[in-house]
N, C-alpha and C. Protein backbone atom coordinates (compact mmCIF):
# COMPACT_ATOMS: atom_id res chain seq x y z
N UNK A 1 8.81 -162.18 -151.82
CA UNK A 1 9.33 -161.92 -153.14
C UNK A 1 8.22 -161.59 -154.12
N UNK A 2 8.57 -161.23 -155.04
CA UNK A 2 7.64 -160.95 -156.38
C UNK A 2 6.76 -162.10 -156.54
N UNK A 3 6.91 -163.53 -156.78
CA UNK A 3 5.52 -164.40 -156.63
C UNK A 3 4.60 -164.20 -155.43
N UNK A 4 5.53 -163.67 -154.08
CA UNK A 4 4.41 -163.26 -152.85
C UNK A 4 3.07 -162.21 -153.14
N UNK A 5 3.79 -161.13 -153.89
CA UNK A 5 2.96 -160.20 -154.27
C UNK A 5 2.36 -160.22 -155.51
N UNK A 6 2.37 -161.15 -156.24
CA UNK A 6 1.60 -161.58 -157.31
C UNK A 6 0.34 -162.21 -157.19
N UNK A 7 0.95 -163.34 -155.72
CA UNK A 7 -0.01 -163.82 -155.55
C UNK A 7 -1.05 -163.31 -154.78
N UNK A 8 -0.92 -162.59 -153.68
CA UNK A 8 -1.80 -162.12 -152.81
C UNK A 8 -2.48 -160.73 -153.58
N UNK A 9 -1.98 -160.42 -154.62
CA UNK A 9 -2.78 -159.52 -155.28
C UNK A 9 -3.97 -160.56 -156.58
N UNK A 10 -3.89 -162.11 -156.90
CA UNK A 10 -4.14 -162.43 -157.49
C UNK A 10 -5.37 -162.67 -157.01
N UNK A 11 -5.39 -163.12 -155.58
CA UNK A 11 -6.08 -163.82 -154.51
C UNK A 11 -7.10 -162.86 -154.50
N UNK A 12 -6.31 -161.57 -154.12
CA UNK A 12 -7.78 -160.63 -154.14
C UNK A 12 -8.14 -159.83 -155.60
N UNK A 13 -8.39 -160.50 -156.55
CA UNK A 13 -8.84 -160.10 -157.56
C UNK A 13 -8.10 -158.85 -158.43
N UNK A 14 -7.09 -158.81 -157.93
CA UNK A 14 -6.22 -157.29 -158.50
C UNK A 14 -5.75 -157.82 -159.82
N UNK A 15 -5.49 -157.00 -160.62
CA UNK A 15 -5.31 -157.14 -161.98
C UNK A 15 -3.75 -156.13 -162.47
N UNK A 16 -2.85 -156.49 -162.44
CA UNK A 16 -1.92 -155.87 -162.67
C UNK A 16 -1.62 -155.17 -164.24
N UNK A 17 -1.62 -154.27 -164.23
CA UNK A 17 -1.56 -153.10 -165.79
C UNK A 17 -0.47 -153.45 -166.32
N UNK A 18 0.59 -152.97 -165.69
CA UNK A 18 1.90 -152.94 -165.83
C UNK A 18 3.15 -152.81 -164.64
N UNK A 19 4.47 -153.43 -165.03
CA UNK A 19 4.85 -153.12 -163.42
C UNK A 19 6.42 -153.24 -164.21
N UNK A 20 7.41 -152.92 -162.94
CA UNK A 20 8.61 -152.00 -163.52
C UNK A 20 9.28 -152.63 -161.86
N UNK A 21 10.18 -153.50 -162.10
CA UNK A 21 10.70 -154.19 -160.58
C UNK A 21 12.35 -153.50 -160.76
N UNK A 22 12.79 -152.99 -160.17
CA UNK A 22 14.36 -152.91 -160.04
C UNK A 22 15.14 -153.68 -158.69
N UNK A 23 16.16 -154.34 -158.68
CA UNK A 23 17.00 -154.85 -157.30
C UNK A 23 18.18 -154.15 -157.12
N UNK A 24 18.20 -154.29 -156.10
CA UNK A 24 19.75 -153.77 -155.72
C UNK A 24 19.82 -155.24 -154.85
N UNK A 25 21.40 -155.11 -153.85
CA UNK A 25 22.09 -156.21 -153.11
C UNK A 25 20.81 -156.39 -151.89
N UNK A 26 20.43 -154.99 -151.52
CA UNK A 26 19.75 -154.55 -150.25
C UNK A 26 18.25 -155.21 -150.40
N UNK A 27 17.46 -154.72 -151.69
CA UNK A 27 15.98 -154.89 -152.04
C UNK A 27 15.52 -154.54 -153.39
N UNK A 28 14.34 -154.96 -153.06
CA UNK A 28 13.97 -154.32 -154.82
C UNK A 28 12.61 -153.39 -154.57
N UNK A 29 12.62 -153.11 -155.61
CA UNK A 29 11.38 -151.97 -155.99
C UNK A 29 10.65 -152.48 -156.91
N UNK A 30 9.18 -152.58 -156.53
CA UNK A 30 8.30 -153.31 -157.40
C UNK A 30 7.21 -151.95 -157.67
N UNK A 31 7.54 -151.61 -158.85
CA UNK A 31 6.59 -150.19 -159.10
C UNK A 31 4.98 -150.76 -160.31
N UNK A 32 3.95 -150.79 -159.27
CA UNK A 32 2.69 -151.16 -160.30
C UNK A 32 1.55 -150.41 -160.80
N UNK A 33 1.28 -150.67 -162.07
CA UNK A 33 0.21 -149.97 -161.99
C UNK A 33 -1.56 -151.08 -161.69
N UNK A 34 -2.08 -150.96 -161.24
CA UNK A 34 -3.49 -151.86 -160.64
C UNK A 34 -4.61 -151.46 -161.28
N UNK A 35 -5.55 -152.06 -161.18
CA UNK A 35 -7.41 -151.91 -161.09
C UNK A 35 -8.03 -150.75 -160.00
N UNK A 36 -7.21 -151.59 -159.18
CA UNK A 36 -7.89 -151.04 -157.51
C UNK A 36 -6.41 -151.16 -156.61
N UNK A 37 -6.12 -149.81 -156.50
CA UNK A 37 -5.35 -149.26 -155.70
C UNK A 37 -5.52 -149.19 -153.94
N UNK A 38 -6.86 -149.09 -153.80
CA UNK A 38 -7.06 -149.43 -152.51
C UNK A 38 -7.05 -150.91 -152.04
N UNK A 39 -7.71 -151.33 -152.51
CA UNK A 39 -7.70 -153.06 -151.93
C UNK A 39 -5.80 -153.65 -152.22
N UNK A 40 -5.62 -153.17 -153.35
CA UNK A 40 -4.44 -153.31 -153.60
C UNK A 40 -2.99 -153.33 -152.25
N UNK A 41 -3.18 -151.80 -151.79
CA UNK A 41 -3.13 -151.45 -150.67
C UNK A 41 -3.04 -151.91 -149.53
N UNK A 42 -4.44 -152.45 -149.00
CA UNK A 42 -4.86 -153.02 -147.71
C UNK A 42 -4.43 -154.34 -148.00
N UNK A 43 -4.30 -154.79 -148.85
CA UNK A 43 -3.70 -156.53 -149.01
C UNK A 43 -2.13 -156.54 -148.18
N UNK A 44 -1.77 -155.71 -149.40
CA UNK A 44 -0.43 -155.82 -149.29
C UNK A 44 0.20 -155.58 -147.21
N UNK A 45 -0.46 -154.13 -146.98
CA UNK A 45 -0.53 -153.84 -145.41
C UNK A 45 -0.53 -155.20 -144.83
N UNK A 46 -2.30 -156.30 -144.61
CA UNK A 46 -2.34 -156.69 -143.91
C UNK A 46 -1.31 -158.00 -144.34
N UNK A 47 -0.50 -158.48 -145.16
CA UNK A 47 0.56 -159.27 -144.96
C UNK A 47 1.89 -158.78 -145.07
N UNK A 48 1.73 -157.25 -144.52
CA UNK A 48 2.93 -156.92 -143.88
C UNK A 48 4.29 -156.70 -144.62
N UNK A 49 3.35 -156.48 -146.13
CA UNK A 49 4.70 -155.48 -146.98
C UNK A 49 4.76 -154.52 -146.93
N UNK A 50 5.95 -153.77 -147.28
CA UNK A 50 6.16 -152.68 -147.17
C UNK A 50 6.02 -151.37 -148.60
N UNK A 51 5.26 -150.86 -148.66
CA UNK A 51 4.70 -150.28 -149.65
C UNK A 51 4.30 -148.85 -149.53
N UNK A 52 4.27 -147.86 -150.73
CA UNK A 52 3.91 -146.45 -150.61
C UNK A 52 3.40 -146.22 -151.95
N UNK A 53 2.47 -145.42 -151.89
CA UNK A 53 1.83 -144.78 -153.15
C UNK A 53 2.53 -143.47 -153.66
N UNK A 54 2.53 -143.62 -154.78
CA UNK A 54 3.09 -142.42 -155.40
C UNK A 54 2.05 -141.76 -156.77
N UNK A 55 2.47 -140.83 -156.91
CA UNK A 55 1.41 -140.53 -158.10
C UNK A 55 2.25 -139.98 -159.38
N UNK A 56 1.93 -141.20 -160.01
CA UNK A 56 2.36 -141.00 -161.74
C UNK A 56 1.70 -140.14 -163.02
N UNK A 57 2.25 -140.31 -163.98
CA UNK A 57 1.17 -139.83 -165.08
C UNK A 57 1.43 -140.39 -166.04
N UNK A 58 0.35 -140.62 -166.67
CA UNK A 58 0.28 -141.31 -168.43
C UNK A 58 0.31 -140.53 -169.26
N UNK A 59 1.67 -140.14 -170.23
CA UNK A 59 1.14 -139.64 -171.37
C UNK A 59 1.37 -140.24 -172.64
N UNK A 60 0.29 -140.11 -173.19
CA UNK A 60 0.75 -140.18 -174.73
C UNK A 60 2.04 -139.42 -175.43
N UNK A 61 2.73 -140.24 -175.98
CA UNK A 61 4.08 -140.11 -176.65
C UNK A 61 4.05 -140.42 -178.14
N UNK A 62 4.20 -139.45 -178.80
CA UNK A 62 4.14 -139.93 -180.29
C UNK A 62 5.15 -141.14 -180.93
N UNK A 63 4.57 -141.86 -181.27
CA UNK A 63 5.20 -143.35 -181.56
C UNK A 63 6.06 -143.52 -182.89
N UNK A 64 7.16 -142.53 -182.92
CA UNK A 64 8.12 -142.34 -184.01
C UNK A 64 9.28 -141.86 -183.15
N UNK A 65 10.66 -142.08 -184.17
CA UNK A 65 11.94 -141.53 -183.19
C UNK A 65 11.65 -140.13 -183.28
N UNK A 66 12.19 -139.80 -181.61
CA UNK A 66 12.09 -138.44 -181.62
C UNK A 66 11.01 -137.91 -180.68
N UNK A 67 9.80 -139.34 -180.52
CA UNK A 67 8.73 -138.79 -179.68
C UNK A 67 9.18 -138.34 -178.28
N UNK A 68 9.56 -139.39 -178.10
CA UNK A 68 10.16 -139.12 -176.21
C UNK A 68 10.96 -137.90 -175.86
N UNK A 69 11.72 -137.40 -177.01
CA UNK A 69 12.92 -136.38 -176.63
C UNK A 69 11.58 -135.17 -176.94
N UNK A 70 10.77 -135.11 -177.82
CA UNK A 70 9.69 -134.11 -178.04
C UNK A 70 9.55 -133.41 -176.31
N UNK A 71 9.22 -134.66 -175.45
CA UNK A 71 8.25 -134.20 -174.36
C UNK A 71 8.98 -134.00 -173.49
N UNK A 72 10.31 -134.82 -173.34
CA UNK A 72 11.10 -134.54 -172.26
C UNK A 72 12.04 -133.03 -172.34
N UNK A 73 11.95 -132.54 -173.91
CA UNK A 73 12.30 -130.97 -174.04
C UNK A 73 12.26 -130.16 -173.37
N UNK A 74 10.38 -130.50 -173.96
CA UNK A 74 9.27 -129.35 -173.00
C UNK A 74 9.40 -129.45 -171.62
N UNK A 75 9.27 -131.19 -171.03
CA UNK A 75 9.41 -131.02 -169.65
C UNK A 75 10.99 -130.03 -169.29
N UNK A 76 11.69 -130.30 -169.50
CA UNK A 76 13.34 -129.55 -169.40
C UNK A 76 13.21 -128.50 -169.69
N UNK A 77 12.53 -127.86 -170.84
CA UNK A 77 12.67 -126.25 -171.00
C UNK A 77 11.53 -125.04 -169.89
N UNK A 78 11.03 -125.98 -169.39
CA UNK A 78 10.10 -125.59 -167.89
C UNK A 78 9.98 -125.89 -166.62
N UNK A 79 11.66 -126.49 -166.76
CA UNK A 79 12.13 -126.73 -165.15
C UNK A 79 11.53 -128.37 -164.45
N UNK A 80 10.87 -129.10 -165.26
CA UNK A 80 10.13 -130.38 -164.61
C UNK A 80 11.42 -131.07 -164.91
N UNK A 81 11.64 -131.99 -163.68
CA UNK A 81 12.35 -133.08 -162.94
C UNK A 81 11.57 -134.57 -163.30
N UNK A 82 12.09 -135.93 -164.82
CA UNK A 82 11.38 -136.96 -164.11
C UNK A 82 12.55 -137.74 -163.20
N UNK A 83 11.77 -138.31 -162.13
CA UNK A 83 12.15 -139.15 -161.17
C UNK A 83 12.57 -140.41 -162.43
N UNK A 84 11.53 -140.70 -162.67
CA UNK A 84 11.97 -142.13 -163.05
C UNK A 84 10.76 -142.20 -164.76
N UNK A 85 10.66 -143.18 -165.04
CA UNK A 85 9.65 -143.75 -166.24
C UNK A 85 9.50 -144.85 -166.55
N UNK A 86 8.54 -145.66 -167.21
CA UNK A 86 8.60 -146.56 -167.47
C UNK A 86 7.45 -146.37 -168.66
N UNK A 87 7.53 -147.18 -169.80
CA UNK A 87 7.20 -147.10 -170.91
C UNK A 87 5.61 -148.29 -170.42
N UNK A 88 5.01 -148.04 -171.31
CA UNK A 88 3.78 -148.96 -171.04
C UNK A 88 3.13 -149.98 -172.73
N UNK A 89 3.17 -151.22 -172.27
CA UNK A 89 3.34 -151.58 -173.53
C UNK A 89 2.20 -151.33 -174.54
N UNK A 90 1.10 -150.96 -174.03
CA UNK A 90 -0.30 -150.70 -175.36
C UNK A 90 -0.08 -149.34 -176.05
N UNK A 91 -1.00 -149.51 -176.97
CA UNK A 91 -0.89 -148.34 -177.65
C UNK A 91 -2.47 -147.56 -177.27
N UNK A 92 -2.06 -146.35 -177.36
CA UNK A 92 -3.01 -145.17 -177.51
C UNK A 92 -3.40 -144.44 -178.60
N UNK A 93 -4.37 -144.67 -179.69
CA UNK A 93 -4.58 -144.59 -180.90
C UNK A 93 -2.79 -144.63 -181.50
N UNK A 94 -2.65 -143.93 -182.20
CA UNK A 94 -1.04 -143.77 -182.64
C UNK A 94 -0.26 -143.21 -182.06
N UNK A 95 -0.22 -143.30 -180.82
CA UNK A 95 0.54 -142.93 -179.87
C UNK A 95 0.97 -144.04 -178.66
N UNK A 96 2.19 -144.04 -178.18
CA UNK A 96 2.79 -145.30 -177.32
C UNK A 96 2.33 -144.60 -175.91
N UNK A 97 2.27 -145.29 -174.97
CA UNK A 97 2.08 -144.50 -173.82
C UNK A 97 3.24 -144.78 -172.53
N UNK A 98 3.93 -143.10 -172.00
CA UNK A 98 4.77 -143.70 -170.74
C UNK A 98 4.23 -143.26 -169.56
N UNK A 99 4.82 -144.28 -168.63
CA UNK A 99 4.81 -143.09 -167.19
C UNK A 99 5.47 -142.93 -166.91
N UNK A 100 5.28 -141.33 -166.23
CA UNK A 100 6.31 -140.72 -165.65
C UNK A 100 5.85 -140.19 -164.17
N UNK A 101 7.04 -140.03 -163.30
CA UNK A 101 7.33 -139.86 -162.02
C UNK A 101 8.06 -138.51 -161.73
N UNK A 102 7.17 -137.66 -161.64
CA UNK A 102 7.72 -136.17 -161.64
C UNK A 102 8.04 -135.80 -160.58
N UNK A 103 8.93 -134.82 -160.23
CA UNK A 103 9.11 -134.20 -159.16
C UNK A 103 8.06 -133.27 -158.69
N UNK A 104 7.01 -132.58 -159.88
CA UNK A 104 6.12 -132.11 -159.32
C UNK A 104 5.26 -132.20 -160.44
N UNK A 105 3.98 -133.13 -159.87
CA UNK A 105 3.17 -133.45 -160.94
C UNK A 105 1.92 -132.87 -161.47
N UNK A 106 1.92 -132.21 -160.48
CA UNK A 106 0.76 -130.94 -161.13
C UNK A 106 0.87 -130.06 -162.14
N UNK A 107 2.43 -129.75 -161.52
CA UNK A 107 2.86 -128.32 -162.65
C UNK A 107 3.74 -129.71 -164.21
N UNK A 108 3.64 -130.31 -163.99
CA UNK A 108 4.11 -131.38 -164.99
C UNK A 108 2.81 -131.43 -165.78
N UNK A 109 1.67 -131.74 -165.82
CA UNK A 109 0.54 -132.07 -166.27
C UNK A 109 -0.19 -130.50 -166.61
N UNK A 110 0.26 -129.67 -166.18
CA UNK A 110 -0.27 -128.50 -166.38
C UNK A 110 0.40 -127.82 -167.99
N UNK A 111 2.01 -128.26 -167.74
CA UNK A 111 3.04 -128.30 -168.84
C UNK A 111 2.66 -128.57 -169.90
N UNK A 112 2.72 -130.48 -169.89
CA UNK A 112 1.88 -131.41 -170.78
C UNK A 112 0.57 -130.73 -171.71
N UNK A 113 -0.25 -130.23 -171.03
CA UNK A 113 -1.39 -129.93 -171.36
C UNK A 113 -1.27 -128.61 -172.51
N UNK A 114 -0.77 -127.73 -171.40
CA UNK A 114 -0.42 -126.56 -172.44
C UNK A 114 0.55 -126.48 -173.69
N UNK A 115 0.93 -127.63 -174.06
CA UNK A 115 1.84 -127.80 -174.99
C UNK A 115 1.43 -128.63 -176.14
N UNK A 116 -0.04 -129.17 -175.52
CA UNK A 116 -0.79 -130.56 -176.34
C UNK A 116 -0.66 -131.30 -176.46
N UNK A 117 -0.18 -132.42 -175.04
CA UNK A 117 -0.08 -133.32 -175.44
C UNK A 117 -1.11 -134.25 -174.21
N UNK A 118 -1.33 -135.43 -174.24
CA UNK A 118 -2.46 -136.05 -173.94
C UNK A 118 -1.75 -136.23 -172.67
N UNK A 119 -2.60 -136.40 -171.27
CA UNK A 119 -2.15 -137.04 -170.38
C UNK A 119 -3.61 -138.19 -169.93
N UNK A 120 -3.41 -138.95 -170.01
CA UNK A 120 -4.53 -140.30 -169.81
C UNK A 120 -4.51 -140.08 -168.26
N UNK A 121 -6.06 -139.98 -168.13
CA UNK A 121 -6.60 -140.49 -166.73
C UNK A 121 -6.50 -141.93 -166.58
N UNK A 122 -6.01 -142.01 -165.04
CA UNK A 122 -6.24 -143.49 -164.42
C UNK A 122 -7.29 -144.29 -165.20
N UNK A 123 -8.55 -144.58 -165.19
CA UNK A 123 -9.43 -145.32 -165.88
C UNK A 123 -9.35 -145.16 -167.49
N UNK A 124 -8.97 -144.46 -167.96
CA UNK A 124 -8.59 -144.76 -169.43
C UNK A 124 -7.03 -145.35 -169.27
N UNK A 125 -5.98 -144.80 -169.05
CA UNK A 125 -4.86 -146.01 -168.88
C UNK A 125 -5.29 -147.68 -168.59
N UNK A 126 -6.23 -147.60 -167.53
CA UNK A 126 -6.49 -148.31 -167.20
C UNK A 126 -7.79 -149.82 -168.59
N UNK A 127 -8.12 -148.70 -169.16
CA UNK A 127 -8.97 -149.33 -170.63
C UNK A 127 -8.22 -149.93 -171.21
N UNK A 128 -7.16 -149.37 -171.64
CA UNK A 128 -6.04 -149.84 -172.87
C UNK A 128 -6.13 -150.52 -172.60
């Protein structure tokens, strides 16, 4: 359960960012963001959870109503798909920060970019 993987990530020094758990009847989904993704990883393997990496993105979201629908526009008026999101609780100068789970995250971040808006690298998400 969720204290299993709290703990054995505690054990090995992992530092959890932020995390986003959903259940169903069947299982749950424990979506995190970490320090160290690899050790993270190999923990979890060698006690035999079941786990996959995916690749997210951080962006800055302007922190007034209206920010979120701003970006999810752009993503929509250029064909990007999010999977999923989850909001992240620090702030980024005056800006809130989410992640998102694109269907294709290259041309998502390529989007982002050309439109101006910030996408935070891993180790700066990781600063906040």
């Amino acid at each position: 359960g969720l204290e299993e993987v709290t703990r054995l990530l505690k054990e090995a020094g992992i530092n959890i960012r932020t995390l986003s758990l959903a259940d169903t009847t069947d299982f749950g989904i424990l979506r995190l963001i970490v320090n160290d993704v690899d050790t993270a990883s190999r923990v979890l393997k060698e006690n035999g959870l079941r786990f996959s990496r995916t690749t997210v993105v951080a962006v800055e979201v302007p922190d007034r109503p209206g920010g979120l629908h701003s970006i999810l526009e752009v993503l929509s008026k250029n064909g990007i798909n999010v999977e999923y999101l989850y909001a992240f609780v620090e702030r980024s100068g005056q800006n809130a920060v989410i992640i998102f789970r694109f269907d294709a995250p290259d041309a998502a971040i390529d989007v982002l970019q050309k439109n101006g808006l910030t996408v935070l690298p891993g180790a700066k998400l990781y600063g906040l």
